[in-house]
C-alpha atoms as a PDB file:
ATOM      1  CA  UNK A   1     111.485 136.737 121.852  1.00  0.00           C
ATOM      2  CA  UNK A   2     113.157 135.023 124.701  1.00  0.00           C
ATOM      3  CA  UNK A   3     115.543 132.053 123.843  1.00  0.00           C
ATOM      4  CA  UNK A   4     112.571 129.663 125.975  1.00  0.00           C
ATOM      5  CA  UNK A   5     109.958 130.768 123.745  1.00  0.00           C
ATOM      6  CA  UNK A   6     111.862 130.551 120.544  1.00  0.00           C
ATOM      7  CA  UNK A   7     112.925 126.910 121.365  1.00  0.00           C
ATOM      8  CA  UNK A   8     109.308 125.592 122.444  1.00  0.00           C
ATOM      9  CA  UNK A   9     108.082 127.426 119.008  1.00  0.00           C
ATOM     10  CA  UNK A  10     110.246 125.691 116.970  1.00  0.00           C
ATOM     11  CA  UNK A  11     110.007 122.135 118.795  1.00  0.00           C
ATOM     12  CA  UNK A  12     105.824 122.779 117.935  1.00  0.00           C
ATOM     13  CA  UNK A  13     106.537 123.566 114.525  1.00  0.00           C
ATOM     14  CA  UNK A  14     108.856 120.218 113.926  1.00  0.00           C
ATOM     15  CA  UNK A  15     106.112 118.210 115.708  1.00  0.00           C
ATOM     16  CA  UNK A  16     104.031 119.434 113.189  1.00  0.00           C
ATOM     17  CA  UNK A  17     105.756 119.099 110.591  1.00  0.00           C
ATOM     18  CA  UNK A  18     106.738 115.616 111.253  1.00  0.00           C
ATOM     19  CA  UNK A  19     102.912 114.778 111.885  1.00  0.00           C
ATOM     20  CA  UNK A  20     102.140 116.319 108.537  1.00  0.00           C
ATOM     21  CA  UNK A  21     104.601 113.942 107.261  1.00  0.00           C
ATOM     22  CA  UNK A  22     103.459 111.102 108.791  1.00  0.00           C
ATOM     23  CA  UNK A  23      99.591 112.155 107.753  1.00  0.00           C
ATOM     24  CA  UNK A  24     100.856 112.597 104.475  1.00  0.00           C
ATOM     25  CA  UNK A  25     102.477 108.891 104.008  1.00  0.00           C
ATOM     26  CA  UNK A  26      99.339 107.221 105.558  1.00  0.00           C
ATOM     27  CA  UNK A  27      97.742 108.650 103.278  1.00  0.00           C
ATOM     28  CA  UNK A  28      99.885 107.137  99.896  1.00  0.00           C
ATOM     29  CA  UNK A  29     100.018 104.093 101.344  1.00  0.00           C
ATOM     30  CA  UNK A  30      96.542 103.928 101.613  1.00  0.00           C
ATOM     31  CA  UNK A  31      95.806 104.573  98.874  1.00  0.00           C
ATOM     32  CA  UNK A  32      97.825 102.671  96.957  1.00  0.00           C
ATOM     33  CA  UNK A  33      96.396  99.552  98.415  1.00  0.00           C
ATOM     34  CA  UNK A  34      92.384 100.785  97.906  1.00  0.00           C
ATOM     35  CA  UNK A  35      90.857  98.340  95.644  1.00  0.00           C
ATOM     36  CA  UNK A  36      87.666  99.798  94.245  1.00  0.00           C
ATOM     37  CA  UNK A  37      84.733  97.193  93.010  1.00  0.00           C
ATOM     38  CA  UNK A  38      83.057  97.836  89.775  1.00  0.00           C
ATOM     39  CA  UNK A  39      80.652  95.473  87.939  1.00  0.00           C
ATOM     40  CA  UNK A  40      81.572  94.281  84.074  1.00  0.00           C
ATOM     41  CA  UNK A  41      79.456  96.947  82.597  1.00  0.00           C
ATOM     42  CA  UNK A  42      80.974  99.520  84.622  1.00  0.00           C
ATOM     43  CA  UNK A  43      83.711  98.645  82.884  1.00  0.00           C
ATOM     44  CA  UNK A  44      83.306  98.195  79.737  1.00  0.00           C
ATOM     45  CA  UNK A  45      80.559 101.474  79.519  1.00  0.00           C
ATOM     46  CA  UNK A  46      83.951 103.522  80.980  1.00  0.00           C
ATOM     47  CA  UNK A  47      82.362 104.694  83.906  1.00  0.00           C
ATOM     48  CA  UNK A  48      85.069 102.613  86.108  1.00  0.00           C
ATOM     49  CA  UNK A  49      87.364 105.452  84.812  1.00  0.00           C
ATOM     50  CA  UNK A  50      90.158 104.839  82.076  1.00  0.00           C
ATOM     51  CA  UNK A  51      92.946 104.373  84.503  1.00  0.00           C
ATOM     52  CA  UNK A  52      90.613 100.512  85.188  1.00  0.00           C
ATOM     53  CA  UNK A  53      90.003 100.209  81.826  1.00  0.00           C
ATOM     54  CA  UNK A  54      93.796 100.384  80.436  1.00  0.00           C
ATOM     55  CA  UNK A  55      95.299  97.906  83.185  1.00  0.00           C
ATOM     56  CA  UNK A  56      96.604 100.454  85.580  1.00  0.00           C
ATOM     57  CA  UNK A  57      94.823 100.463  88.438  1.00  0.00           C
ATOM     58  CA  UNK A  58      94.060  97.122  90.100  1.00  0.00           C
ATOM     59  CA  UNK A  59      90.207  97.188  91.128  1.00  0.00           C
ATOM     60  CA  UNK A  60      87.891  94.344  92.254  1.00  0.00           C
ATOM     61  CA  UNK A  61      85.441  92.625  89.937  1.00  0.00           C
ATOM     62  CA  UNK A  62      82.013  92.188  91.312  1.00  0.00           C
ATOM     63  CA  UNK A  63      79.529  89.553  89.671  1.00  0.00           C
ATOM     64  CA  UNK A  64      77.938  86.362  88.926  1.00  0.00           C
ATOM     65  CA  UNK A  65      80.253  83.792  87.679  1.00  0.00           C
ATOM     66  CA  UNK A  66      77.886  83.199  84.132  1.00  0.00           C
ATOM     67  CA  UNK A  67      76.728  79.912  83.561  1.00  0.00           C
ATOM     68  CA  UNK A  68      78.598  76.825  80.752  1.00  0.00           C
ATOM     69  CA  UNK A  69      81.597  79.869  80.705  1.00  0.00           C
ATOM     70  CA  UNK A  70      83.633  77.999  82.959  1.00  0.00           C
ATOM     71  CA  UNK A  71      86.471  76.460  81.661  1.00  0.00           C
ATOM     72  CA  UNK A  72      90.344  75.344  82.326  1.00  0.00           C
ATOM     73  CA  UNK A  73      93.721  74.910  80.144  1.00  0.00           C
ATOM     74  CA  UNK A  74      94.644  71.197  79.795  1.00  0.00           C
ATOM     75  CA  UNK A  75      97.517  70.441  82.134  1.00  0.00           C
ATOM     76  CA  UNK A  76      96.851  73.635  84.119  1.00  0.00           C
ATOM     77  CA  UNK A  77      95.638  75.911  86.592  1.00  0.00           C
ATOM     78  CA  UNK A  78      95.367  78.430  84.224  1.00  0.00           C
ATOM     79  CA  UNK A  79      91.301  78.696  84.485  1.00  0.00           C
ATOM     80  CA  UNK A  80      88.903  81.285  82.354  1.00  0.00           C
ATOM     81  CA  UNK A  81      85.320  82.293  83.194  1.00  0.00           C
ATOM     82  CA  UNK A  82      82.834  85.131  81.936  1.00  0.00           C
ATOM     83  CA  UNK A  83      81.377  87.490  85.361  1.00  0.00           C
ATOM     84  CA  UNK A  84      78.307  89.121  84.326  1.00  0.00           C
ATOM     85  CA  UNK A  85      76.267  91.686  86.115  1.00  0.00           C
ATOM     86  CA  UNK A  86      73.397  91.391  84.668  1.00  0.00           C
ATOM     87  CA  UNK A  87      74.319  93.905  81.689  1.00  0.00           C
ATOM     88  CA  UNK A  88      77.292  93.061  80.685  1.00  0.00           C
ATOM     89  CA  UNK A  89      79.611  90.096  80.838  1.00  0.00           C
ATOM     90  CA  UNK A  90      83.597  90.107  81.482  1.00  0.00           C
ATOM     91  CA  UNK A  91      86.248  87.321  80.496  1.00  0.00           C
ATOM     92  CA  UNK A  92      88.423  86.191  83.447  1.00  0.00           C
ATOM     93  CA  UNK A  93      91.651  84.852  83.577  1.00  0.00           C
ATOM     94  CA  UNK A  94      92.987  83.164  87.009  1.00  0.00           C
ATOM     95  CA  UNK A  95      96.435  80.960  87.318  1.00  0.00           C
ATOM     96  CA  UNK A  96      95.796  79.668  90.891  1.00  0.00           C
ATOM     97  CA  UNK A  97      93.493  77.261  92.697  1.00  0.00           C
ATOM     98  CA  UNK A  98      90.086  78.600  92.801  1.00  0.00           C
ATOM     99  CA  UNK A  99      88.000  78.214  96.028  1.00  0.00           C
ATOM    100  CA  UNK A 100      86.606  75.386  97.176  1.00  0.00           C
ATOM    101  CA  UNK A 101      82.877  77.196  97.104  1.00  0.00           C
ATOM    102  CA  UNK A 102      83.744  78.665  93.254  1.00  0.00           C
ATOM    103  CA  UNK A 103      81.025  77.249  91.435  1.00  0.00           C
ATOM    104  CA  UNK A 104      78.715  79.181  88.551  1.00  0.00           C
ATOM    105  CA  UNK A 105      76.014  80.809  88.584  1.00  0.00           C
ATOM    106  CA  UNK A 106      77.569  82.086  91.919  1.00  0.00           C
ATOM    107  CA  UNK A 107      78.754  85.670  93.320  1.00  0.00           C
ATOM    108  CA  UNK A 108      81.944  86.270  93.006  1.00  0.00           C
ATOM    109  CA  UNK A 109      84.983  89.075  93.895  1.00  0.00           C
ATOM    110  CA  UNK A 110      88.131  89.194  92.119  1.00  0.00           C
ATOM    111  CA  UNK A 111      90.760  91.378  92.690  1.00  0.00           C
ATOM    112  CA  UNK A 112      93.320  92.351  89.493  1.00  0.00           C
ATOM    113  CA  UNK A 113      93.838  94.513  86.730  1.00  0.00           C
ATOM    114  CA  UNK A 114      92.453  94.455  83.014  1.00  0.00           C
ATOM    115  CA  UNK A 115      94.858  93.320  80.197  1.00  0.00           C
ATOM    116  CA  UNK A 116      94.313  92.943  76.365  1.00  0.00           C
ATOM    117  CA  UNK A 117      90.189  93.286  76.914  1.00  0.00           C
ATOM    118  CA  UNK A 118      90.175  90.840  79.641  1.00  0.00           C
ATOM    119  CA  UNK A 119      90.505  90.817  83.376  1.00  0.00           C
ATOM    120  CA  UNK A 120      93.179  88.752  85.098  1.00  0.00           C
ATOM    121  CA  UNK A 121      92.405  88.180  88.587  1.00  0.00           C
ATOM    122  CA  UNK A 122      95.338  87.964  91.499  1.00  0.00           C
ATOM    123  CA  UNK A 123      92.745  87.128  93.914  1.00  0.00           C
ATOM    124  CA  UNK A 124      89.415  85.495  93.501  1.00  0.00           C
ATOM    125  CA  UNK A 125      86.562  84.670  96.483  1.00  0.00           C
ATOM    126  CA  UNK A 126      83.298  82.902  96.630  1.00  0.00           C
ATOM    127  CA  UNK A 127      80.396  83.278  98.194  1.00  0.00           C
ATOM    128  CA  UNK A 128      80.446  81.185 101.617  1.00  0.00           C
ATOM    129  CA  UNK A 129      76.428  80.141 101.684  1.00  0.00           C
ATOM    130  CA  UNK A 130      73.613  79.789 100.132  1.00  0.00           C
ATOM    131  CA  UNK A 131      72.357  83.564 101.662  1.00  0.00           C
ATOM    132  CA  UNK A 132      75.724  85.493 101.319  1.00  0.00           C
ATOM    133  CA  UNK A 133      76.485  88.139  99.026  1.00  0.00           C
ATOM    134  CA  UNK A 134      78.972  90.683  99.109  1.00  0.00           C
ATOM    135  CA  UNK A 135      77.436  94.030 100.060  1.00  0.00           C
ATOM    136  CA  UNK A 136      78.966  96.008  97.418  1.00  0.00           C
ATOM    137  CA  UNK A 137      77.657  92.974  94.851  1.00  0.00           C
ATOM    138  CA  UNK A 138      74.248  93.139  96.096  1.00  0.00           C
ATOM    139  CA  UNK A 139      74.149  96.632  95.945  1.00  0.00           C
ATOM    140  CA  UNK A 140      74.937  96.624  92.304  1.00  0.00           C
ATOM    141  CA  UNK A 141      73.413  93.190  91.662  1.00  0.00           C
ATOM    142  CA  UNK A 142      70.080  94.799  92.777  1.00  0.00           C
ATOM    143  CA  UNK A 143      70.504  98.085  90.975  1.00  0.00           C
ATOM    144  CA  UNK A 144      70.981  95.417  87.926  1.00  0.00           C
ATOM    145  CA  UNK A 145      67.640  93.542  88.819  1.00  0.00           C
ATOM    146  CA  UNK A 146      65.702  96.639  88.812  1.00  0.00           C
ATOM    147  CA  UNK A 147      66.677  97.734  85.715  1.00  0.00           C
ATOM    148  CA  UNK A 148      65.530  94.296  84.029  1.00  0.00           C
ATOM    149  CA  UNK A 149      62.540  93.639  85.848  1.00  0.00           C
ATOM    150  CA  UNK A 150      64.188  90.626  87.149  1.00  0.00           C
ATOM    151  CA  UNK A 151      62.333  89.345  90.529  1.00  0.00           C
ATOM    152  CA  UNK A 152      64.147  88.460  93.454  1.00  0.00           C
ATOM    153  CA  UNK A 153      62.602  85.971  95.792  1.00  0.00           C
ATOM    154  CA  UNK A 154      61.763  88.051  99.472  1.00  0.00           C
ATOM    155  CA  UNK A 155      64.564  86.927 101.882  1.00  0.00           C
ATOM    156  CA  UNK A 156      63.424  84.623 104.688  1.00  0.00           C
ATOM    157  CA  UNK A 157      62.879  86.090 107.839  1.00  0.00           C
ATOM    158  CA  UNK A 158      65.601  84.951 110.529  1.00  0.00           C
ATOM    159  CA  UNK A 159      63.582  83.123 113.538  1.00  0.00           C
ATOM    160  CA  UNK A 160      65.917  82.178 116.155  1.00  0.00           C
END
């Protein structure tokens, strides 16, 4: 093999390489910062996976803030709810302000990790209006409805 060959060989092989590389630590980082959502009986049944169950993975909670559950530490922001899908119902523990739109009875997303049979949220969001729902939520929300025989009023039709 000529001495041109043999260079432009091994400059294709280090580009490779190095793109392999790169692929390969997108691909960590990424996944490091995926955030899966399961509902409170996903969780507790074990079908979130026992990595979500024993506090090691952080995961989004997906739910309806229950109803009278609401309730905050005296001289804190230290704040505990129930999220229920419907099925099943999960304690929450969050040490910031909530939303302005956090109200019960409400959807809500909250991003943490479980710890001692409860989940304690980094993150928590509301629902913005009276028609929004997160996809995912809905999704399950819905499955969660059909199961019960719960009926869910038609949405409106949009006339603009």
């Amino acid at each position: 093999m000529n001495p041109t060959r043999r260079r432009r060989l091994w400059f294709v092989l280090a580009l490779l390489a190095a793109a392999a590389l790169a692929a390969t630590l997108v691909a960590f980082a990424l996944q490091r910062n995926i955030a899966y959502l399961y509902t409170p009986n996903e969780i507790l049944s074990g079908a979130a996976g026992a990595a979500v169950s024993s506090g090691e993975a952080r995961f989004r909670l997906g739910g309806m803030v229950e109803k009278d559950s609401f309730r905050r530490e005296q001289g804190s922001l230290v704040s505990h709810f129930r999220v229920t899908d419907g099925d099943a119902q999960l304690e929450v523990e969050y040490d910031k302000i909530l939303p302005d739109l956090f109200r019960e009875g409400q959807a809500v997303v909250a991003t943490g990790r479980m710890r001692d049979g409860r989940f304690v949220a980094e993150d928590v969001l509301a629902k913005h209006d009276e028609t929004y729902v997160p996809k995912e939520v809905a999704d399950k929300m819905g499955l969660a409805h059909s199961k019960h025989d719960v009926d869910v009023a038609p949405k409106a039709e949009a006339g603009y």
